[in-house]
C-alpha atoms as a PDB file:
ATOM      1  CA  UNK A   1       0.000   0.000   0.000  1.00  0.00           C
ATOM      2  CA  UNK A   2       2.865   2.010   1.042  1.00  0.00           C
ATOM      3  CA  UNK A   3       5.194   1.202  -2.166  1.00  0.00           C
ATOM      4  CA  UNK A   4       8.202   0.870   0.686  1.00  0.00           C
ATOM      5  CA  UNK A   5      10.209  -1.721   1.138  1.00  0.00           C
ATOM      6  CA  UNK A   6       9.785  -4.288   4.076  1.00  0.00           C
ATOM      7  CA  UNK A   7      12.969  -2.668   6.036  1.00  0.00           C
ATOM      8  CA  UNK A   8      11.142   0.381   5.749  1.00  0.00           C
ATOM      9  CA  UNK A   9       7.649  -0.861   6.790  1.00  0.00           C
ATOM     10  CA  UNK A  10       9.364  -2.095   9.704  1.00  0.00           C
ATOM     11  CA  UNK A  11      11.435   1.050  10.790  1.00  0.00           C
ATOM     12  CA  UNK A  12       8.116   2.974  10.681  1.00  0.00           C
ATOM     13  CA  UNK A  13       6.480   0.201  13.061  1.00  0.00           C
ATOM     14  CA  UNK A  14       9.197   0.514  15.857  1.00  0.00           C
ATOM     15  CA  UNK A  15       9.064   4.417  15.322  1.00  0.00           C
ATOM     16  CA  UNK A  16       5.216   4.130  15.671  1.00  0.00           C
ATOM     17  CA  UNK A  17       5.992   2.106  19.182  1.00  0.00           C
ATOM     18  CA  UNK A  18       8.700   3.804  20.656  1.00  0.00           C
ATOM     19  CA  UNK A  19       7.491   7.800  19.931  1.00  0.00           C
ATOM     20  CA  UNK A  20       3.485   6.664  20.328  1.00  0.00           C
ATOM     21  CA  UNK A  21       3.450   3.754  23.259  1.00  0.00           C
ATOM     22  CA  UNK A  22       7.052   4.954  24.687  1.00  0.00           C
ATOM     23  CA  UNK A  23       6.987   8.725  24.497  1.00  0.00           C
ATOM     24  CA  UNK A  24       3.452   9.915  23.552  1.00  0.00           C
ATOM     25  CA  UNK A  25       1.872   6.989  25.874  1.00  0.00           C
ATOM     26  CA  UNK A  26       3.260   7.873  29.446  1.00  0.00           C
ATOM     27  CA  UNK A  27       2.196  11.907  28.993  1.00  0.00           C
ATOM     28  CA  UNK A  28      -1.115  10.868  27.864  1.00  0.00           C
ATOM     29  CA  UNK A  29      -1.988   8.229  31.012  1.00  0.00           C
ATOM     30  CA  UNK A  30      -0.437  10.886  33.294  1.00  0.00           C
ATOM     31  CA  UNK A  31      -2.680  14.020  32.233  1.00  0.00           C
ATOM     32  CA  UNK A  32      -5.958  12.128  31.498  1.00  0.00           C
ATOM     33  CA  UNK A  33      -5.971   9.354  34.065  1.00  0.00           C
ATOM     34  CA  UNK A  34      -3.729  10.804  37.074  1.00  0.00           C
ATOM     35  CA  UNK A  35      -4.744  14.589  35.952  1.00  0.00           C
ATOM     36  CA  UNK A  36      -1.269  15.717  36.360  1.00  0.00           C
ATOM     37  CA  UNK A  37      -0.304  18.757  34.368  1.00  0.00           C
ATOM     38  CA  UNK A  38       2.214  18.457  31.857  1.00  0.00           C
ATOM     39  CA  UNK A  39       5.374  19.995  33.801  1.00  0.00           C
ATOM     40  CA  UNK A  40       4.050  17.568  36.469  1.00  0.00           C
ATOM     41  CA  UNK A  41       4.209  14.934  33.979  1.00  0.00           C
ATOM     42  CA  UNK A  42       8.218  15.851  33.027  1.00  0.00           C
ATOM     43  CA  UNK A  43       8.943  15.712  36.787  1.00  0.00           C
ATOM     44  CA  UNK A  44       7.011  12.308  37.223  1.00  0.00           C
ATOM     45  CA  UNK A  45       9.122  10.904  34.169  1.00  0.00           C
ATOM     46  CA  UNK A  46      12.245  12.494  35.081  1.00  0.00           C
ATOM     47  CA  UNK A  47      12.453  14.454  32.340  1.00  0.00           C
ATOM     48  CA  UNK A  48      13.168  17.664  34.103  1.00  0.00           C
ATOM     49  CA  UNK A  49      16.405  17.001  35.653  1.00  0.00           C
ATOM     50  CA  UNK A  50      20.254  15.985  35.623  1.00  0.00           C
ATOM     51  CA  UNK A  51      21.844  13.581  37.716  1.00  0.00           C
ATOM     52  CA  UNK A  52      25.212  15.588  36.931  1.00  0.00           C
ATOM     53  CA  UNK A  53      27.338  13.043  39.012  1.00  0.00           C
ATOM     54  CA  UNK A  54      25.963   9.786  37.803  1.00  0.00           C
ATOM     55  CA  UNK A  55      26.312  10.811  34.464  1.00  0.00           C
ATOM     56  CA  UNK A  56      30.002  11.489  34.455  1.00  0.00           C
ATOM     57  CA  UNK A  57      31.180   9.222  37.326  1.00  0.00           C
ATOM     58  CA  UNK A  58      29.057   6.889  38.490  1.00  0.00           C
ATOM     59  CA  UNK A  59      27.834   5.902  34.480  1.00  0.00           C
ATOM     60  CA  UNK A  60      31.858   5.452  33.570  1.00  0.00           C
ATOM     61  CA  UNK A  61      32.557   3.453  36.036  1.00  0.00           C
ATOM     62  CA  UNK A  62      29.597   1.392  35.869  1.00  0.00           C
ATOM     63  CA  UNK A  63      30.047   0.873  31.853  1.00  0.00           C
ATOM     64  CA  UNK A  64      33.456  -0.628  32.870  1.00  0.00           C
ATOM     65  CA  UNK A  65      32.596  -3.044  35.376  1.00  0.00           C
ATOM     66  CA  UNK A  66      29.367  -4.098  33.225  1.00  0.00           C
ATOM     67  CA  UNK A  67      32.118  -4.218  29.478  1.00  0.00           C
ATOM     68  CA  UNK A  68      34.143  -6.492  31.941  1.00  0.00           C
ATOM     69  CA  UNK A  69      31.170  -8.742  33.090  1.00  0.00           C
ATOM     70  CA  UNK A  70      30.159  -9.245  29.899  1.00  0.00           C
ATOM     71  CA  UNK A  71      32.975 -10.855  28.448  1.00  0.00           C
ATOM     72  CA  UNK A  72      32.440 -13.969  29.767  1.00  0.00           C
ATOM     73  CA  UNK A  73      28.984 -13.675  30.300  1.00  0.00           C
ATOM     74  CA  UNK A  74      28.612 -13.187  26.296  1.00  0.00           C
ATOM     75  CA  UNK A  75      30.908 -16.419  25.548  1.00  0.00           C
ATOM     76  CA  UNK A  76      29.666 -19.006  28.158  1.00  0.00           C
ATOM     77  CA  UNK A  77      26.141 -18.440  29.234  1.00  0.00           C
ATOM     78  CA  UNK A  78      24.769 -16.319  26.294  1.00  0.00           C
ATOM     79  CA  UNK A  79      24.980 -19.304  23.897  1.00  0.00           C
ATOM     80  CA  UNK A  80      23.270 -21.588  25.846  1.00  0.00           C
ATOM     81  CA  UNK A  81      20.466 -19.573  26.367  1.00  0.00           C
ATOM     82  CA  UNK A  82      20.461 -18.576  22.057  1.00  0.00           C
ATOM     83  CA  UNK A  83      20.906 -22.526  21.444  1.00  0.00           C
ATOM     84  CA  UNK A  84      17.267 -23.364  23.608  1.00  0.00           C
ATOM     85  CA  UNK A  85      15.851 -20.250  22.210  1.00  0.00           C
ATOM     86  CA  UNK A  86      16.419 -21.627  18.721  1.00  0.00           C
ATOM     87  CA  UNK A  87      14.958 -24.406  19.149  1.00  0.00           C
ATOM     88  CA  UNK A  88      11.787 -22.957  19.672  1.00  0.00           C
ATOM     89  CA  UNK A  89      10.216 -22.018  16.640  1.00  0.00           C
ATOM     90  CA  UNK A  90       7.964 -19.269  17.655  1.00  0.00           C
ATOM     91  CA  UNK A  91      10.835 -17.990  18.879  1.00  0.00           C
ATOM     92  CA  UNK A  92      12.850 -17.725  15.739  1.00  0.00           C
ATOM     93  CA  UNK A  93      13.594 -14.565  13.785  1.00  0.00           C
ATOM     94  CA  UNK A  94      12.386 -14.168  10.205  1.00  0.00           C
ATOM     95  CA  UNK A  95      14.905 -13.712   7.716  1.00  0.00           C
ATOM     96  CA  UNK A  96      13.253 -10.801   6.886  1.00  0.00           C
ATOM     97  CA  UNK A  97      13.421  -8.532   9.453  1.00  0.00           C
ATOM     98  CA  UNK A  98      15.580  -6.011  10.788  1.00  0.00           C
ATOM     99  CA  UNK A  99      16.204  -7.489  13.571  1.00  0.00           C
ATOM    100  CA  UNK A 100      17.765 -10.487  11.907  1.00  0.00           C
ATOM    101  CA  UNK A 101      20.894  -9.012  12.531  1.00  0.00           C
ATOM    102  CA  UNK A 102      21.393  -5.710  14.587  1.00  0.00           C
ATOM    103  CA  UNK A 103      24.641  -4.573  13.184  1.00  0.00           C
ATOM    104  CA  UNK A 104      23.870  -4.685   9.246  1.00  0.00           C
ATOM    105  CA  UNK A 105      20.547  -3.998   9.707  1.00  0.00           C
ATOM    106  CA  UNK A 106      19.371  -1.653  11.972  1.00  0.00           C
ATOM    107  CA  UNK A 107      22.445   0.493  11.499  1.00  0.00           C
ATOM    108  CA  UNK A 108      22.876   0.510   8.293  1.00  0.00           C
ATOM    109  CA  UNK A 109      19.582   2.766   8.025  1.00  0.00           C
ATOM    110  CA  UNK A 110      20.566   6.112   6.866  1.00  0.00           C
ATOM    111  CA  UNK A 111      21.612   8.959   9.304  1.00  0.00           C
ATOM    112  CA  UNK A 112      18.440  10.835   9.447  1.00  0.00           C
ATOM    113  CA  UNK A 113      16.430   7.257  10.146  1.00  0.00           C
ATOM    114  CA  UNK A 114      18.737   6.497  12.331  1.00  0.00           C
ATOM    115  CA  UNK A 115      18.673   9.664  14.619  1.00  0.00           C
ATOM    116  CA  UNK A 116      14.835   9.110  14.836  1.00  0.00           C
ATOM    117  CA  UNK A 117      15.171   5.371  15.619  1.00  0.00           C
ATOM    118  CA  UNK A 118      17.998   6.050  18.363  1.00  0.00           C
ATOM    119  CA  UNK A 119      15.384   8.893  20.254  1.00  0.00           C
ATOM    120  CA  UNK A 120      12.653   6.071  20.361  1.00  0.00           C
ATOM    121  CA  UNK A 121      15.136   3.894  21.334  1.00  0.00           C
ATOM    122  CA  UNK A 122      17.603   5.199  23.923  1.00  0.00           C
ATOM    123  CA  UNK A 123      15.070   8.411  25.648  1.00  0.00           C
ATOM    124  CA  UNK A 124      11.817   6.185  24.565  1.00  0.00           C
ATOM    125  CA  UNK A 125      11.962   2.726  26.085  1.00  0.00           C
ATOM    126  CA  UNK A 126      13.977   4.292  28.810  1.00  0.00           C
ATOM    127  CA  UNK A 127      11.357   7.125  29.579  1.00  0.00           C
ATOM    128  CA  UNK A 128       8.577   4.090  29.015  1.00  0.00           C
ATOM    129  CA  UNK A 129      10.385   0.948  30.797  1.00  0.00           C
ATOM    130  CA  UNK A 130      12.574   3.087  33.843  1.00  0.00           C
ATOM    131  CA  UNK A 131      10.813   6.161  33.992  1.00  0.00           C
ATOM    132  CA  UNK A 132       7.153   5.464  33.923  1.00  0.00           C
ATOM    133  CA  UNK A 133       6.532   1.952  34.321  1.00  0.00           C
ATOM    134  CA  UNK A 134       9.295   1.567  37.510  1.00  0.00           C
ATOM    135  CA  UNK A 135       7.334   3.927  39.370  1.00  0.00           C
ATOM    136  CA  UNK A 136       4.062   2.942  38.339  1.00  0.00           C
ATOM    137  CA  UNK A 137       4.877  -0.732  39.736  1.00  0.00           C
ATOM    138  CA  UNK A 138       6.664   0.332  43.273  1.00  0.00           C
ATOM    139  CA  UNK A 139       3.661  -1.524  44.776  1.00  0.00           C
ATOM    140  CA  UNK A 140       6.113  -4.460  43.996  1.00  0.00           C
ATOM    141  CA  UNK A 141       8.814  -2.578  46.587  1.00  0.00           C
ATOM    142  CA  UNK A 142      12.262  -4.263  46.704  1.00  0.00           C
ATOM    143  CA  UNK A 143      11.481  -6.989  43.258  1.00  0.00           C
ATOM    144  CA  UNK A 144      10.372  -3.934  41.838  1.00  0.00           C
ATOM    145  CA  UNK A 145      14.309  -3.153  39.462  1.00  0.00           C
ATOM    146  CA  UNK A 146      14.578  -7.044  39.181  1.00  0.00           C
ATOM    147  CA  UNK A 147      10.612  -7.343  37.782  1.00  0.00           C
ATOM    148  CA  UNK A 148      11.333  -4.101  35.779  1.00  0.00           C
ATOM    149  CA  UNK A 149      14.755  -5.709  34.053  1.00  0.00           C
ATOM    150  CA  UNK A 150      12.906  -9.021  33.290  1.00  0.00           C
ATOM    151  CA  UNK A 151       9.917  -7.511  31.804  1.00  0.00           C
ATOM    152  CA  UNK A 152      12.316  -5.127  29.598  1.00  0.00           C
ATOM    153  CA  UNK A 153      13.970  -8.284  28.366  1.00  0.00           C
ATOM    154  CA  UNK A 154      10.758 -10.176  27.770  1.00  0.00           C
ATOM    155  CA  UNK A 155       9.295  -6.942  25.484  1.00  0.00           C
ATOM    156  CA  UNK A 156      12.126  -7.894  23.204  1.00  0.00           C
ATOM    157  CA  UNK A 157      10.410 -10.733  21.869  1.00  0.00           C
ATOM    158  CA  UNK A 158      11.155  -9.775  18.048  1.00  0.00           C
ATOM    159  CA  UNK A 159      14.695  -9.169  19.061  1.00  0.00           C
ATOM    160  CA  UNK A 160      15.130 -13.057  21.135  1.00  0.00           C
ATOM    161  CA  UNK A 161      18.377 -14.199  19.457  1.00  0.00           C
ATOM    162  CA  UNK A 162      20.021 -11.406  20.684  1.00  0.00           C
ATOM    163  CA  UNK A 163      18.256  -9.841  23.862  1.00  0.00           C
ATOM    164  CA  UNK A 164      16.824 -12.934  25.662  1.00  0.00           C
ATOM    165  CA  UNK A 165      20.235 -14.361  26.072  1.00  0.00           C
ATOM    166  CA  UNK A 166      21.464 -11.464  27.918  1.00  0.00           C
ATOM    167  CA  UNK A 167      18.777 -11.500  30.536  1.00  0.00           C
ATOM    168  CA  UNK A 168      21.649 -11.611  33.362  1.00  0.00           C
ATOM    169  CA  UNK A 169      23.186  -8.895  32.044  1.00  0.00           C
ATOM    170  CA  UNK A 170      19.937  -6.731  31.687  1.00  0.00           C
ATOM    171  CA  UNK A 171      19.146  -6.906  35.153  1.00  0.00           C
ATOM    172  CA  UNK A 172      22.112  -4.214  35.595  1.00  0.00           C
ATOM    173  CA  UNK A 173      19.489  -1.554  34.328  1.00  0.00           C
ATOM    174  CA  UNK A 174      17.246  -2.259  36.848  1.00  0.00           C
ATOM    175  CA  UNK A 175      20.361  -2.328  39.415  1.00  0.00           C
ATOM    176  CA  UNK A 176      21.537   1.278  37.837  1.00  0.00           C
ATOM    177  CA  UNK A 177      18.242   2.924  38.413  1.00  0.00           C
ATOM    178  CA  UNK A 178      17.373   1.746  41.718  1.00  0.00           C
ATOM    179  CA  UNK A 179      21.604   3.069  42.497  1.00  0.00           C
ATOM    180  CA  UNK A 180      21.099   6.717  40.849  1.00  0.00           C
ATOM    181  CA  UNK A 181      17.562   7.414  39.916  1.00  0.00           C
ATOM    182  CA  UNK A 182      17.960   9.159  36.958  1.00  0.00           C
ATOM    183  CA  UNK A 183      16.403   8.685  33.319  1.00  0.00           C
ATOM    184  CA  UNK A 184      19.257  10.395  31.319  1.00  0.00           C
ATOM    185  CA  UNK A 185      21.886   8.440  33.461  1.00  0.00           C
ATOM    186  CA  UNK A 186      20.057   5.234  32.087  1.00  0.00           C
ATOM    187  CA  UNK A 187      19.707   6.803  28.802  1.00  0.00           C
ATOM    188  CA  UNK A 188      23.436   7.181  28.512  1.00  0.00           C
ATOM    189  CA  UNK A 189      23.888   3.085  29.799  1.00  0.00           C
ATOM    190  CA  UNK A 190      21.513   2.141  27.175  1.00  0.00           C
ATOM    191  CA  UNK A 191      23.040   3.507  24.164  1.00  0.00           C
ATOM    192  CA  UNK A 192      26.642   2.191  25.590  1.00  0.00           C
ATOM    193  CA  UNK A 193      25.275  -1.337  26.005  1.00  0.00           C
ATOM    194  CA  UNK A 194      23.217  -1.438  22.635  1.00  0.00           C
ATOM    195  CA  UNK A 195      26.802  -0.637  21.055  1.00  0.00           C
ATOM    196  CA  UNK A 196      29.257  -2.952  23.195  1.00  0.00           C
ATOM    197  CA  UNK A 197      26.709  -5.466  21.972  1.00  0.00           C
ATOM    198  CA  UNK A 198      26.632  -4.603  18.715  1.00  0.00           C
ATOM    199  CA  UNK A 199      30.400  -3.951  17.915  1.00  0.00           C
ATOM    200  CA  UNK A 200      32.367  -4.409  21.549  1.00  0.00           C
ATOM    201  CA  UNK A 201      31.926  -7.954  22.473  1.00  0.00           C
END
């Protein structure tokens, strides 16, 4: 209907989750369902402030230790867990999609794609995942970063090959959050750990 290609169809599907459920979602529950106001909203979200010290110590620091974890994480309990989850044919990624293969797919999109797909990304499933739906569950109180990391990984179901396998090391985002409490600090880990998996390990 479109006359675009497939890779196309599907970049405007993830930028139709990530700005509308991710981004657009959140502000809409918040001012129609808890009547907040929208600089209410940006505070609720974290939107409104800088975690100065996280972002330029603690984050560097972190990034090391987790680069250094990951190395054998990645080469002894990652392929198990991609072995069992090809096995499973639900589970398996078409040969079609972007997703196939993150590094020649997703990236190869042009620039302008690419710095749309990286907001929805980085700012939108953090702003969704760590900055809405974290606080939202606190009911859960001290499961609530471990529940929050697992359900991240589990949203990644057209991404299994390469996320579900790294469910041990996505519980550090939960871990990060509940240690600074700050959106753009996670925003910052996010985009690091998307490209030490795509190029560092």
């Amino acid at each position: 209907m479109t006359g675009w290609s497939a890779r196309y169809v599907q970049y405007a599907w993830v930028l139709m989750i990530t700005f509308g459920w991710h981004i657009f979602g959140p502000f809409v529950v918040l001012r129609y369902v808890d009547k907040l106001p929208l600089r209410r909203s940006f505070a609720f979200l974290g939107l409104d402030r800088v975690d100065w010290r996280g972002l330029l110590v603690v984050l560097p620091v972190f990034m090391v230790g987790f680069a250094i974890l990951s190395l054998p994480y990645v080469k002894y309990v990652a392929p198990m867990i991609e072995g069992w989850t090809k096995m499973i044919p639900l589970f398996r990624i078409p040969s079609y999609s972007i997703f196939q293969d993150t590094p020649e797919n997703i990236y190869s999109f042009p620039p302008i794609a690419l710095f749309f797909l990286d907001i929805g990304n980085f700012l939108g499933e953090e702003l969704y995942f760590r900055g809405y739906l974290l606080k939202k569950s606190a009911f859960l109180g001290g499961a609530n970063w471990t529940v929050n990391s697992v359900l991240f990984a589990l949203y990644h179901v057209w991404q299994v090959q390469q996320t579900w396998p790294m469910i041990g090391l996505i519980l550090a985002f939960g871990l990060l959050m509940k240690l600074r409490k700050d959106l753009w600090v996670m925003v910052g880990f996010h985009f690091f750990v998307n490209m030490w998996m795509a190029y560092g390990t």
